[in-house]
Every structure is written in C-alpha cells, then in structure tokens.
C-alpha atoms as a PDB file:
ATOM      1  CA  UNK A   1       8.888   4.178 -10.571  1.00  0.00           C
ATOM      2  CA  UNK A   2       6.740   1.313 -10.422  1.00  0.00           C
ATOM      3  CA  UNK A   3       8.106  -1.680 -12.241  1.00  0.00           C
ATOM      4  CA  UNK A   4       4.113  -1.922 -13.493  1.00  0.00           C
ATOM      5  CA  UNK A   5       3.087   0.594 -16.574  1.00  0.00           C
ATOM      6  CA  UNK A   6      -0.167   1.537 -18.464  1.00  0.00           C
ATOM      7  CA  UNK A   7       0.207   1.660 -22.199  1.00  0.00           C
ATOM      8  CA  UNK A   8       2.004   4.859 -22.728  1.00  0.00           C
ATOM      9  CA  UNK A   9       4.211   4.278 -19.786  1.00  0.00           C
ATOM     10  CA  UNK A  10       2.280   6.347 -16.743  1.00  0.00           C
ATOM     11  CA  UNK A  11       3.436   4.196 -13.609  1.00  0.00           C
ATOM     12  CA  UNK A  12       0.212   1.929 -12.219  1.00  0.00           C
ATOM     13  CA  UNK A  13      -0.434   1.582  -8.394  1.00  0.00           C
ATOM     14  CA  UNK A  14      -3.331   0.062  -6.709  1.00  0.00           C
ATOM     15  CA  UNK A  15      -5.085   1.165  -3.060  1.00  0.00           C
ATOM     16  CA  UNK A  16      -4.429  -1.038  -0.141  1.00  0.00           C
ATOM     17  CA  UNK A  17      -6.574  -0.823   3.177  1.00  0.00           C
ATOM     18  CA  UNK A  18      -4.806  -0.974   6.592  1.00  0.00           C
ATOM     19  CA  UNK A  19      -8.180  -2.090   7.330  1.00  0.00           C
ATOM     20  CA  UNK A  20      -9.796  -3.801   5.076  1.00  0.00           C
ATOM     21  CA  UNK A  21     -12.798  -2.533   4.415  1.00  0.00           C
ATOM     22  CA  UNK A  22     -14.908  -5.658   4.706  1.00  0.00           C
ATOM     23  CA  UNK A  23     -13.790  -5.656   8.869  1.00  0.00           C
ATOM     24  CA  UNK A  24     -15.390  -2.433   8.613  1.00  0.00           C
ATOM     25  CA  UNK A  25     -12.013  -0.088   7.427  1.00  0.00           C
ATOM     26  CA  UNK A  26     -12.836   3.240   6.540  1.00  0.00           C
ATOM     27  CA  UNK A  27     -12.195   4.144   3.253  1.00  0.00           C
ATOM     28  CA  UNK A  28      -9.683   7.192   3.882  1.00  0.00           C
ATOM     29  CA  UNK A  29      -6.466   8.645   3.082  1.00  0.00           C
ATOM     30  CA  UNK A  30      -5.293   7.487   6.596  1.00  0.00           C
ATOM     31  CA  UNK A  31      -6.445   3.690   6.080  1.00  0.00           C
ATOM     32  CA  UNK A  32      -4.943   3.675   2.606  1.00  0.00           C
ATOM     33  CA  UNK A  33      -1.570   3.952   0.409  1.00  0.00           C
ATOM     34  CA  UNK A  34      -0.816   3.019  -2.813  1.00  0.00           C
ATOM     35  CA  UNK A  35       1.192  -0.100  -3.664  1.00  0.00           C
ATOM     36  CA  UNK A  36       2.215  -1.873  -6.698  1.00  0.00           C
ATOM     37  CA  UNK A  37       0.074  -4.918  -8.437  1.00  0.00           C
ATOM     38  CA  UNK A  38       2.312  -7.457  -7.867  1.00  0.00           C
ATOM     39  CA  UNK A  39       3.245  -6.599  -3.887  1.00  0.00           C
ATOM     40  CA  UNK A  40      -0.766  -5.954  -3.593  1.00  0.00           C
ATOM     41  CA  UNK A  41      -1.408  -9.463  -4.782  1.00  0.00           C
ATOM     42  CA  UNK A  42       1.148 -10.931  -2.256  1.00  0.00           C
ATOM     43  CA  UNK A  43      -0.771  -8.908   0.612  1.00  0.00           C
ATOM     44  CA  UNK A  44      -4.757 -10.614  -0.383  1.00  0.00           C
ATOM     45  CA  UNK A  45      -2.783 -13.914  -0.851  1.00  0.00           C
ATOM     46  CA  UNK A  46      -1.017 -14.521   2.477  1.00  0.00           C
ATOM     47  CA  UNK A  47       2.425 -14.659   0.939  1.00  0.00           C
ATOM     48  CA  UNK A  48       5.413 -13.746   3.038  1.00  0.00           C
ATOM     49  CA  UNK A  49       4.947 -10.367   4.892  1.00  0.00           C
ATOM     50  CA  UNK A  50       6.891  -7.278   4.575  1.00  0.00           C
ATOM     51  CA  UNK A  51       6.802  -3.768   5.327  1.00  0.00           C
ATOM     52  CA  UNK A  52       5.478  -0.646   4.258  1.00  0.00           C
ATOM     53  CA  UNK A  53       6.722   2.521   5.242  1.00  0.00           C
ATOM     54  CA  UNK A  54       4.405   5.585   5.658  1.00  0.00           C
ATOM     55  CA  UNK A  55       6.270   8.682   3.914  1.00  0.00           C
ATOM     56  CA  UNK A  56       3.792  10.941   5.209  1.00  0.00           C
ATOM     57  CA  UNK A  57       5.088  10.630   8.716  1.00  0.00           C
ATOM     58  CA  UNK A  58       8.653  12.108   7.257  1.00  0.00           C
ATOM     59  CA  UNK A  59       6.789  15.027   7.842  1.00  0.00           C
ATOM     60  CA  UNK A  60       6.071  14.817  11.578  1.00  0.00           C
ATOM     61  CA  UNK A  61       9.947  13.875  12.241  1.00  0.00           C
ATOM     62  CA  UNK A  62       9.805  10.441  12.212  1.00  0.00           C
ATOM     63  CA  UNK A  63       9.181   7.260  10.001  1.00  0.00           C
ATOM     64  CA  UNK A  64       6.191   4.925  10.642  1.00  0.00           C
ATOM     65  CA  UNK A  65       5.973   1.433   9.132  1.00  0.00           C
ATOM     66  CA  UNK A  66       3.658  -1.243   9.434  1.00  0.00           C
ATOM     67  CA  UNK A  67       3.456  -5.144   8.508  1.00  0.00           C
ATOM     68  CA  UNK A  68       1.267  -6.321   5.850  1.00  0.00           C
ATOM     69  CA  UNK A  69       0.759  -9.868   4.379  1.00  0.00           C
END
C-alpha cells in the first residue's frame, strides 16, 4: 500500500512518463506506471535516482527495471 491516502483511505498514486511527454513521450500504458507522490516529486526534482521495476515483465519470464531521477 502506498504510504499516501485519499480521505477514506483508498491508496493515491500518480502517472510517471518514461518519456516525458514534453520530449515528445507518448502518452501510453508502455511509457507510463504509477508511482507514489513523494518518489514522483524526487523524479521532476533531480534528487538521487533509483529504480523502478516493471511488474508487467514478470509475465514474459523476466524482470525489467529502469533508472529514474
């Protein structure tokens, strides 16, 4: 669960772009995953980098990840 609630307690996550979308990112399922407010503010501020891992390639056999920040 995300450590960020709307009143009532249903967890909160915002959409991140791979690519942003103003350097011309498309605004799909593949350029985007859901992240929580605080690690989503880190990202658009240049604070230290870390990693997200993409769950949907569990399904293909393998785990993808990627740097952000």
């Amino acid at each position: 669960m995300t450590p960020i609630a709307q009143a009532g307690g249903t967890p909160y996550l915002e959409v991140h772009h791979r690519v942003p979308l103003a350097e011309n990112g498309e605004d799909t399922v593949e350029n985007a995953f859901a992240i929580c407010p605080n690690c989503h503010r880190k990202a658009h501020d240049g604070q230290a980098p870390f990693v997200i891992y993409d769950s949907r390639s569990l399904s293909q056999g393998r785990l993808a990840s990627f740097l952000i920040g």
